[in-house]
N, C-alpha and C. Protein backbone atom coordinates (compact mmCIF):
# COMPACT_ATOMS: atom_id res chain seq x y z
N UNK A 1 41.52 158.94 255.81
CA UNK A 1 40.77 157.94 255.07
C UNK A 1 41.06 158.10 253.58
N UNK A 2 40.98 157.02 252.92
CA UNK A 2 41.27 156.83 251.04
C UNK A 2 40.76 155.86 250.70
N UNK A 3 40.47 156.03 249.57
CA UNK A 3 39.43 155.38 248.56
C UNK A 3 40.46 155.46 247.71
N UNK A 4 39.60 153.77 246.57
CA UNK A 4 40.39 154.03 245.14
C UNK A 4 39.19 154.45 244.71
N UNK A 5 39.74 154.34 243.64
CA UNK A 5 38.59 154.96 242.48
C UNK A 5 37.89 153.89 242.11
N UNK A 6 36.90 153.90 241.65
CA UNK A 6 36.18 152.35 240.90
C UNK A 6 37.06 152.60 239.93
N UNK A 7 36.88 151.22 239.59
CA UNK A 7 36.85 150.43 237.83
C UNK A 7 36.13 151.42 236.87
N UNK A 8 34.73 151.73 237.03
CA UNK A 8 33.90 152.79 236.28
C UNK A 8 34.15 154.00 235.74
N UNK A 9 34.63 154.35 237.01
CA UNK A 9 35.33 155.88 237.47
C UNK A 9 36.56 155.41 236.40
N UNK A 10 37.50 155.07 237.03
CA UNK A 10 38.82 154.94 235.74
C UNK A 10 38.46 154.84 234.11
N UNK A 11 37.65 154.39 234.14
CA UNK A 11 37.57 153.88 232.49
C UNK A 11 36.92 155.48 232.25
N UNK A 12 36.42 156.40 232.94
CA UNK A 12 35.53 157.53 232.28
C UNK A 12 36.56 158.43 232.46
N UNK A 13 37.61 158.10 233.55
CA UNK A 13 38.72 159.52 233.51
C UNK A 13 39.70 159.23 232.42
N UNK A 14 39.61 158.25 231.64
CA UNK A 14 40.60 158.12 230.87
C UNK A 14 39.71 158.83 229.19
N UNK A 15 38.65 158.51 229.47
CA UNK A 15 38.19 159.80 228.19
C UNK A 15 39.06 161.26 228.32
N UNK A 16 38.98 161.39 228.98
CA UNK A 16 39.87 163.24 229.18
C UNK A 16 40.95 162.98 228.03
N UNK A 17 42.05 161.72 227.42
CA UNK A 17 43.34 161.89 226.80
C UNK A 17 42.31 161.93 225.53
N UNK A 18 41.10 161.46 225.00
CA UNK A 18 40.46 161.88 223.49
C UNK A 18 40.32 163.58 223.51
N UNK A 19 40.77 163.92 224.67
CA UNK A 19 40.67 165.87 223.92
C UNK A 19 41.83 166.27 223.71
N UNK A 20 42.90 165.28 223.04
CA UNK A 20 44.23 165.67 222.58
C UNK A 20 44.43 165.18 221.15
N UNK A 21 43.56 165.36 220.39
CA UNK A 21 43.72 164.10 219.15
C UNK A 21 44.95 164.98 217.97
N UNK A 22 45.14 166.25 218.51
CA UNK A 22 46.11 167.10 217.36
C UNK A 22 47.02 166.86 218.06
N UNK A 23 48.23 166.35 217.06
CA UNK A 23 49.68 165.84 216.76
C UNK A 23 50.55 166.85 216.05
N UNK A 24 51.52 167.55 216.73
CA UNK A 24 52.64 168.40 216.16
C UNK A 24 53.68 167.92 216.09
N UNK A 25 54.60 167.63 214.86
CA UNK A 25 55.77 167.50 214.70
C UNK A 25 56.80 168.16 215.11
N UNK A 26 57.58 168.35 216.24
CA UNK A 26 58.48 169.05 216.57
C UNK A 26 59.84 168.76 216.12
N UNK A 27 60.47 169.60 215.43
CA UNK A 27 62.15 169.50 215.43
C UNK A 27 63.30 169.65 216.31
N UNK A 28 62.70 169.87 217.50
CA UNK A 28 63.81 169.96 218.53
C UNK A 28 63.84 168.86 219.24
N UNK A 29 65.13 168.37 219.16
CA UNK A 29 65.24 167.14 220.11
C UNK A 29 65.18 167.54 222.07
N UNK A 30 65.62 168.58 222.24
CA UNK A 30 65.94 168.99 223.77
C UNK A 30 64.81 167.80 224.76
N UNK A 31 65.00 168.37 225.48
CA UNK A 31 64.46 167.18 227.24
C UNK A 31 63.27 167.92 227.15
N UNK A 32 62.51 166.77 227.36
CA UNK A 32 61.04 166.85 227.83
C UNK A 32 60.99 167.78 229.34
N UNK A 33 60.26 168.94 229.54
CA UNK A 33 59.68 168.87 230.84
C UNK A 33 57.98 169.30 230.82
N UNK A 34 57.96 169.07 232.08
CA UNK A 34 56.55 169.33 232.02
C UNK A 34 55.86 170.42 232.33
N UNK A 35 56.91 171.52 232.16
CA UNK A 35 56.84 172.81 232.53
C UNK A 35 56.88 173.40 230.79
N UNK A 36 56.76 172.69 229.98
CA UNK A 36 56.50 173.08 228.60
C UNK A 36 55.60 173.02 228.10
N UNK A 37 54.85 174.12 227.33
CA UNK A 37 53.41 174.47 227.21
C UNK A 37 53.42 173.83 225.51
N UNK A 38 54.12 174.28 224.81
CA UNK A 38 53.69 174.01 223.13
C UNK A 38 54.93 173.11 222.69
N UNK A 39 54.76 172.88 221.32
CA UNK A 39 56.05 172.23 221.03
C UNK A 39 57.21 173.31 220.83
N UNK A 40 58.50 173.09 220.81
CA UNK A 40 59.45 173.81 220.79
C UNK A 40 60.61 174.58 219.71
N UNK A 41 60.09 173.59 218.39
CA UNK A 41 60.39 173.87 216.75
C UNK A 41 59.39 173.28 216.16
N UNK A 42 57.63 173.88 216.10
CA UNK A 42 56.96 172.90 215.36
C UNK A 42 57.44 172.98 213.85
N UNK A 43 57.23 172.05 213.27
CA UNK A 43 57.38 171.77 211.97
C UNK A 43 56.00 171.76 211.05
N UNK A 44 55.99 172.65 210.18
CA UNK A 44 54.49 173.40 209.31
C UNK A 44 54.83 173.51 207.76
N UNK A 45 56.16 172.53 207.14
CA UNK A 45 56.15 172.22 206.13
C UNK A 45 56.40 170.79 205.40
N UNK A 46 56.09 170.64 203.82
CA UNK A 46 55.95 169.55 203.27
C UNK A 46 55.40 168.11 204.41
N UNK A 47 53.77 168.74 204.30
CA UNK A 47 53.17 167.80 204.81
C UNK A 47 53.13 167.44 206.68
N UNK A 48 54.13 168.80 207.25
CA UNK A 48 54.31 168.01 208.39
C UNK A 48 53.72 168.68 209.19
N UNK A 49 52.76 169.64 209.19
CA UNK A 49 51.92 170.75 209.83
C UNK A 49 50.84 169.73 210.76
N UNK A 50 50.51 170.29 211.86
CA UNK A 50 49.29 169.56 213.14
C UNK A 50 48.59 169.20 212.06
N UNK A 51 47.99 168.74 212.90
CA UNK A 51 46.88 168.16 211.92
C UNK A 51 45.83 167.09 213.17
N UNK A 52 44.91 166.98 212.99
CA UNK A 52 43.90 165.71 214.09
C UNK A 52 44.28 164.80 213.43
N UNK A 53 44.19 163.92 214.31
CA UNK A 53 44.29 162.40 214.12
C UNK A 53 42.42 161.73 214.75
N UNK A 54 43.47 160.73 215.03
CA UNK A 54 41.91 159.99 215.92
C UNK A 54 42.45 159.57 217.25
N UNK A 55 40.80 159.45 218.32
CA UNK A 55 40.92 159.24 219.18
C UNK A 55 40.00 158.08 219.31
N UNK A 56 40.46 156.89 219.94
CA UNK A 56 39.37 156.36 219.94
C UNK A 56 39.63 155.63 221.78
N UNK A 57 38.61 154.49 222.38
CA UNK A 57 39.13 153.91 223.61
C UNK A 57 38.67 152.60 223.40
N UNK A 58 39.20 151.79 224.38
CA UNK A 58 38.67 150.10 224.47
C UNK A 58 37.30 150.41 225.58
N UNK A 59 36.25 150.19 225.74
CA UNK A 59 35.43 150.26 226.29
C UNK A 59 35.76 149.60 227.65
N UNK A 60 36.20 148.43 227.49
CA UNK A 60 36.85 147.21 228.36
C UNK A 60 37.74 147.95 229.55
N UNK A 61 38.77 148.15 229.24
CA UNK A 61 39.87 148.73 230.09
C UNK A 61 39.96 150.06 230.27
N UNK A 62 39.45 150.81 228.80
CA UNK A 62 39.46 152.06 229.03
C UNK A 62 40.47 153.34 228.27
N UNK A 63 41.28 152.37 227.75
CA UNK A 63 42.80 152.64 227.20
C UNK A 63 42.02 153.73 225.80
N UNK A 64 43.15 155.04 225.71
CA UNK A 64 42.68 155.81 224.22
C UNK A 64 43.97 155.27 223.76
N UNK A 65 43.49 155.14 222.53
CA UNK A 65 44.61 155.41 221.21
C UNK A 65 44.44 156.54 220.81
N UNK A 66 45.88 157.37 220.30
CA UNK A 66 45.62 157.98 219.22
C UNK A 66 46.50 158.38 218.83
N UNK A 67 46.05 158.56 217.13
CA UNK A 67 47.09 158.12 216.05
C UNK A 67 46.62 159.30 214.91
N UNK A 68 47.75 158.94 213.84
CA UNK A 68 47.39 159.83 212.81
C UNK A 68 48.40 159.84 211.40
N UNK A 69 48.73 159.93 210.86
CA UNK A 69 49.67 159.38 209.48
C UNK A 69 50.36 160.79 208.98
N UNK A 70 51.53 161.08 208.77
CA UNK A 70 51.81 162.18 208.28
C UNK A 70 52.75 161.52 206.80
N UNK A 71 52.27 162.10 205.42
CA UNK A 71 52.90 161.82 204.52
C UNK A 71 53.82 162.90 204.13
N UNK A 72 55.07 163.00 203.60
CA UNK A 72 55.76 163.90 203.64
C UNK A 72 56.03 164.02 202.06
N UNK A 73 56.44 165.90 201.59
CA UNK A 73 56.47 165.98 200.28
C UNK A 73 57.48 166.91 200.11
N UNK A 74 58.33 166.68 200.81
CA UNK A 74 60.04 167.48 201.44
C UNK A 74 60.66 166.67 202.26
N UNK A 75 61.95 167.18 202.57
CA UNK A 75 62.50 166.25 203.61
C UNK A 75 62.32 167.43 205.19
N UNK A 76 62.13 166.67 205.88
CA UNK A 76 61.59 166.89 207.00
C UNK A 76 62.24 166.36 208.57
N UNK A 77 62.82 167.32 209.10
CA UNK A 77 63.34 166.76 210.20
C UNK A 77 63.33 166.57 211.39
N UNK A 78 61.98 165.12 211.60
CA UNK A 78 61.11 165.47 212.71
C UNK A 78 61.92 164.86 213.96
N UNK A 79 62.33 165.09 215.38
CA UNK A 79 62.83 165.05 216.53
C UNK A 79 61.91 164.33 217.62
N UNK A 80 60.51 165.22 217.70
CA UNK A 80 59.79 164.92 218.43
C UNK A 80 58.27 165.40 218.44
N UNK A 81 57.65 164.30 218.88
CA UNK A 81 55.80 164.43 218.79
C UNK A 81 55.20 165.12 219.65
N UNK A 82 54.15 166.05 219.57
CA UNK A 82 53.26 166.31 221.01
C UNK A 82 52.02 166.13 220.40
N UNK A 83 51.04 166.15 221.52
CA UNK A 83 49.86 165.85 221.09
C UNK A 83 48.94 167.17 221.98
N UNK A 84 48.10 167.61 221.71
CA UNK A 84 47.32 168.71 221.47
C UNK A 84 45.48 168.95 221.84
N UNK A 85 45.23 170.12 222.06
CA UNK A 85 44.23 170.04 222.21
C UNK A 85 43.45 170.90 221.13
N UNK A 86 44.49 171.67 220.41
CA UNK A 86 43.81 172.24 219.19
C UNK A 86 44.72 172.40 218.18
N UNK A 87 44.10 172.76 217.09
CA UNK A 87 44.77 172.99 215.67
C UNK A 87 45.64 173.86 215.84
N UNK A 88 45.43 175.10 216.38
CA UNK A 88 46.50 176.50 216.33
C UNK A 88 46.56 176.60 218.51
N UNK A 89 47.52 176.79 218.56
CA UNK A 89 47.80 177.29 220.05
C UNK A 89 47.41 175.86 220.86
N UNK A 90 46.36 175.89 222.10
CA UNK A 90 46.09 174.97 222.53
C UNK A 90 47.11 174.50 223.74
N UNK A 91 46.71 173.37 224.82
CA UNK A 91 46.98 172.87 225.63
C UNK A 91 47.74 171.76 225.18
N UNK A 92 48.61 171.36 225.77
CA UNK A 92 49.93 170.54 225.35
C UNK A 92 49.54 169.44 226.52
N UNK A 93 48.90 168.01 225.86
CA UNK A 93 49.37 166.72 227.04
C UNK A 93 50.70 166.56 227.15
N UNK A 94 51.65 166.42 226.01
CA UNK A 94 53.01 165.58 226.50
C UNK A 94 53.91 166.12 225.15
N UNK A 95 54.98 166.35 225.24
CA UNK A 95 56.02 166.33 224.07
C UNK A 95 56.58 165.08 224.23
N UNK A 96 56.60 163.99 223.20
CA UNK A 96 57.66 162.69 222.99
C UNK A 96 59.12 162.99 222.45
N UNK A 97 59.59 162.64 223.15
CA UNK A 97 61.05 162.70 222.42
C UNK A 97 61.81 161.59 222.74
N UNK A 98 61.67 160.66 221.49
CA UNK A 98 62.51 159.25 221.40
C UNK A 98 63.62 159.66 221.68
N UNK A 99 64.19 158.20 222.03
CA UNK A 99 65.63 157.72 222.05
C UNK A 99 66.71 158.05 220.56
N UNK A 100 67.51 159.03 220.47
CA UNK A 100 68.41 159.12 219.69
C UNK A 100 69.01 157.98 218.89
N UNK A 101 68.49 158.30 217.48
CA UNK A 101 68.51 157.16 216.64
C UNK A 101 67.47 156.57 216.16
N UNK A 102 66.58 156.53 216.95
CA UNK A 102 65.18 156.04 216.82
C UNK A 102 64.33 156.13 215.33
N UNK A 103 64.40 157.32 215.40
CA UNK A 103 64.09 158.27 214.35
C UNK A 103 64.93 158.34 212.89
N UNK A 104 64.79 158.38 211.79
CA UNK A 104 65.91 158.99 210.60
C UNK A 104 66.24 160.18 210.79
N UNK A 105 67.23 160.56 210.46
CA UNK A 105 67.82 161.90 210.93
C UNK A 105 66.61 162.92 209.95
N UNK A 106 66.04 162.71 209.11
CA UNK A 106 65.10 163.81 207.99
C UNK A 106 63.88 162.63 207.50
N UNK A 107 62.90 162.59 207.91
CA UNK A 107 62.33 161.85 206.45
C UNK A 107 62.35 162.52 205.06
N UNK A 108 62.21 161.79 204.06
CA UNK A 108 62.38 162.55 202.88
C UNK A 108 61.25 162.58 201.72
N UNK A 109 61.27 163.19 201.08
CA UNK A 109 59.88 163.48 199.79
C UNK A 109 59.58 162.04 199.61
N UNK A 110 58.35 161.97 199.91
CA UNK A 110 57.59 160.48 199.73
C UNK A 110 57.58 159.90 200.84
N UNK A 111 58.22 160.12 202.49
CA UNK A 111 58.11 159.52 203.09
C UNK A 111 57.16 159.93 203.93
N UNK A 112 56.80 158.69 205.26
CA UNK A 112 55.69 158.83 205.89
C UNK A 112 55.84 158.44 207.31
N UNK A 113 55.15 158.98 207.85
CA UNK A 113 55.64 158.93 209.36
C UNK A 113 54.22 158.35 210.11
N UNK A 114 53.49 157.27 211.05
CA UNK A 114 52.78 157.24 211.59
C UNK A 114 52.94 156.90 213.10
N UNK A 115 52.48 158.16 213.70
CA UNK A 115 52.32 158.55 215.02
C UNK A 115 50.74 157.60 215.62
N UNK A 116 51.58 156.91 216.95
CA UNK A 116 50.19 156.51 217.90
C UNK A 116 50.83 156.37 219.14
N UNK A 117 49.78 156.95 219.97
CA UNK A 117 50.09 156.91 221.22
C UNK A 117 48.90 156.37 222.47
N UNK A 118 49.21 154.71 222.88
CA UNK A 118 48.26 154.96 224.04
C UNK A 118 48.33 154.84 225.30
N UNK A 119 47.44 155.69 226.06
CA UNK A 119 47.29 156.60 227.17
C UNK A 119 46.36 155.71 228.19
N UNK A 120 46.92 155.31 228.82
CA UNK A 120 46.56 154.46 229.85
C UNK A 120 46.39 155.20 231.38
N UNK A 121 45.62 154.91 232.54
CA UNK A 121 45.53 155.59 233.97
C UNK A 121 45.85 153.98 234.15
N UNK A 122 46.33 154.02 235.90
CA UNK A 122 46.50 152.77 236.77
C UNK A 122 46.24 153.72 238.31
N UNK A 123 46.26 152.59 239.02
CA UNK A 123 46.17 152.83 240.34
C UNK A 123 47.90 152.40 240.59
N UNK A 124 48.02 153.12 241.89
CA UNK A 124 49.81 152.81 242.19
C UNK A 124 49.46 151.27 243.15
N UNK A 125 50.57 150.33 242.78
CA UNK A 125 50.55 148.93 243.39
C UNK A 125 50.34 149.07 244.90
């Protein structure tokens, strides 16, 4: 026997992605797996150190955003994002690692980078 989940139920399991609101800049481009606990070159200068962002959800559907602005005051050569469950150490939801190119190869003194990511649940069709 199987059940879905309610509508209710979904919209409250999708609170769980607001306990990731810290964003690390990683410099390593390498492959995502999910057998990776932290980021893999975080990046902790000119401006590009974790830091919280925000978490917020649509009440409606359920969906979190979350986002956060990094201004840079060096050049900086960010690869790839993870998002976090704390400031220092912490539980790792996901490392991002765009499509090659995506990215500038360095941002540079004065530049700014804004990270958002949202985190959606579904049922399978």
């Amino acid at each position: 026997m199987s059940s879905s989940i309610s509508n209710a139920g979904l919209i409250e399991m999708h609170k769980k992605f607001m306990d990731f609101p810290y964003v690390a800049l990683d410099g390593s481009e390498s492959a995502y797996t999910v057998a990776q606990t932290a980021p893999q070159e975080e990046l902790t200068q000119y401006g590009a150190a974790r830091k919280l962002g925000t978490a917020t959800q649509n009440a409606t559907t359920g969906e979190v955003t979350l986002s956060t602005q990094f201004n840079f005051t060096g050049d900086v050569p960010v690869r790839s994002v993870c998002f976090l469950n704390a400031l220092t150490g912490g539980v790792m939801l996901v490392r991002f690692v765009p499509d090659s190119g995506t990215l500038p190869i360095t941002f540079k003194n004065g530049g700014s980078l804004i990270v958002e990511a949202i985190c959606t649940l579904s049922r399978p069709a």
